[in-house]
Protein backbone atom coordinates (compact mmCIF):
# COMPACT_ATOMS: atom_id res chain seq x y z
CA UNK A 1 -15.12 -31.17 -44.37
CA UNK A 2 -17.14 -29.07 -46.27
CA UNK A 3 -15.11 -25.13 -46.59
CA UNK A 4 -18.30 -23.43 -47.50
CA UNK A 5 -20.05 -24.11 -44.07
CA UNK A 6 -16.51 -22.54 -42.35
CA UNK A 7 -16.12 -19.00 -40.82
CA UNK A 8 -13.63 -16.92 -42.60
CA UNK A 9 -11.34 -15.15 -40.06
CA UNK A 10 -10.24 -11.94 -40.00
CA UNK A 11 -7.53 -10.33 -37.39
CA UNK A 12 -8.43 -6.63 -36.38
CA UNK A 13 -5.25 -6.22 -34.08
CA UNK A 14 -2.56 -8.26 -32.52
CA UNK A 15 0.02 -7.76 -30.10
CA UNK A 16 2.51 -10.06 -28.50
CA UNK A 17 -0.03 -10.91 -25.91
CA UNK A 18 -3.54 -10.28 -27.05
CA UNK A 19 -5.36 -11.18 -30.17
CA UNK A 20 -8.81 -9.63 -31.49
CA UNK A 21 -10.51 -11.31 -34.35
CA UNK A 22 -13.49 -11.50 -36.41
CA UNK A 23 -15.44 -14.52 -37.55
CA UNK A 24 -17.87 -14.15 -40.79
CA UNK A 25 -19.99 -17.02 -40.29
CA UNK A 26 -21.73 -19.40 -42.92
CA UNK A 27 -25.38 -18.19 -41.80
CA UNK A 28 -24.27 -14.00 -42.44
CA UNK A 29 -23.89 -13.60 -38.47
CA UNK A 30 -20.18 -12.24 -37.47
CA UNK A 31 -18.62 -12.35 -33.97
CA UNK A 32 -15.90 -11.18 -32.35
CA UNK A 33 -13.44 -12.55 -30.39
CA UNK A 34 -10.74 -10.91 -27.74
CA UNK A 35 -7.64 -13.51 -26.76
CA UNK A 36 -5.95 -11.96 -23.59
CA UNK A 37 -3.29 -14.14 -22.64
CA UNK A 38 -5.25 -17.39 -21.91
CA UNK A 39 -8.99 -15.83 -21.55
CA UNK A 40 -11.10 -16.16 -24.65
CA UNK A 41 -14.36 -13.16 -24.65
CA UNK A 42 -17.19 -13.45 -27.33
CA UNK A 43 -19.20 -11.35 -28.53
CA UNK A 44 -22.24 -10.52 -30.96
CA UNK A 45 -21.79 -7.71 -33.25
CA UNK A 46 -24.06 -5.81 -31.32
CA UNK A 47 -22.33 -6.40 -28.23
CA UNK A 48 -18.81 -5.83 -29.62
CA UNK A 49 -20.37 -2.28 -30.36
CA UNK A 50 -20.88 -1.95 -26.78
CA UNK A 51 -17.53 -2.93 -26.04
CA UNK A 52 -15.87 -0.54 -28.50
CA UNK A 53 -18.18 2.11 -26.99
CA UNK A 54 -16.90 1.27 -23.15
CA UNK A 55 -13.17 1.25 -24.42
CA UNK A 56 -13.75 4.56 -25.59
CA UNK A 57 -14.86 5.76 -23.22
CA UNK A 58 -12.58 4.73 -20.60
CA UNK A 59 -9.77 5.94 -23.10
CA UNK A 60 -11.59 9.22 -23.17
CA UNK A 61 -11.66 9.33 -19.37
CA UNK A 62 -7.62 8.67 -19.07
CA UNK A 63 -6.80 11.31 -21.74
């Protein structure tokens, strides 16, 4: 298998439970990735944006 052509991984946070992660692909796109227990959620970086911006502001709304 050829290692150039494979996504280098990055973690961003772990717990004991959940898992988010960052994939640098091959062809300069990255994606994100959220492991909750046994659900797996994708995302483009664009759309990870969005998701960091909902968090927020959900986190906002608590405080």
């Amino acid at each position: 298998m050829d290692n150039e052509k494979e996504p280098i991984t990055t973690t961003i946070a772990e717990t004991e439970n959940y898992l988010a992660w960052r994939a640098d692909e091959p062809d300069n796109e990255s994606t994100y990735h959220l492991e909750l227990n046994n659900v797996t959620l994708h995302f483009f970086k664009e759309e990870w944006q969005e998701f960091l911006d909902l968090i927020e502001t959900i986190v906002d709304e608590e405080l």
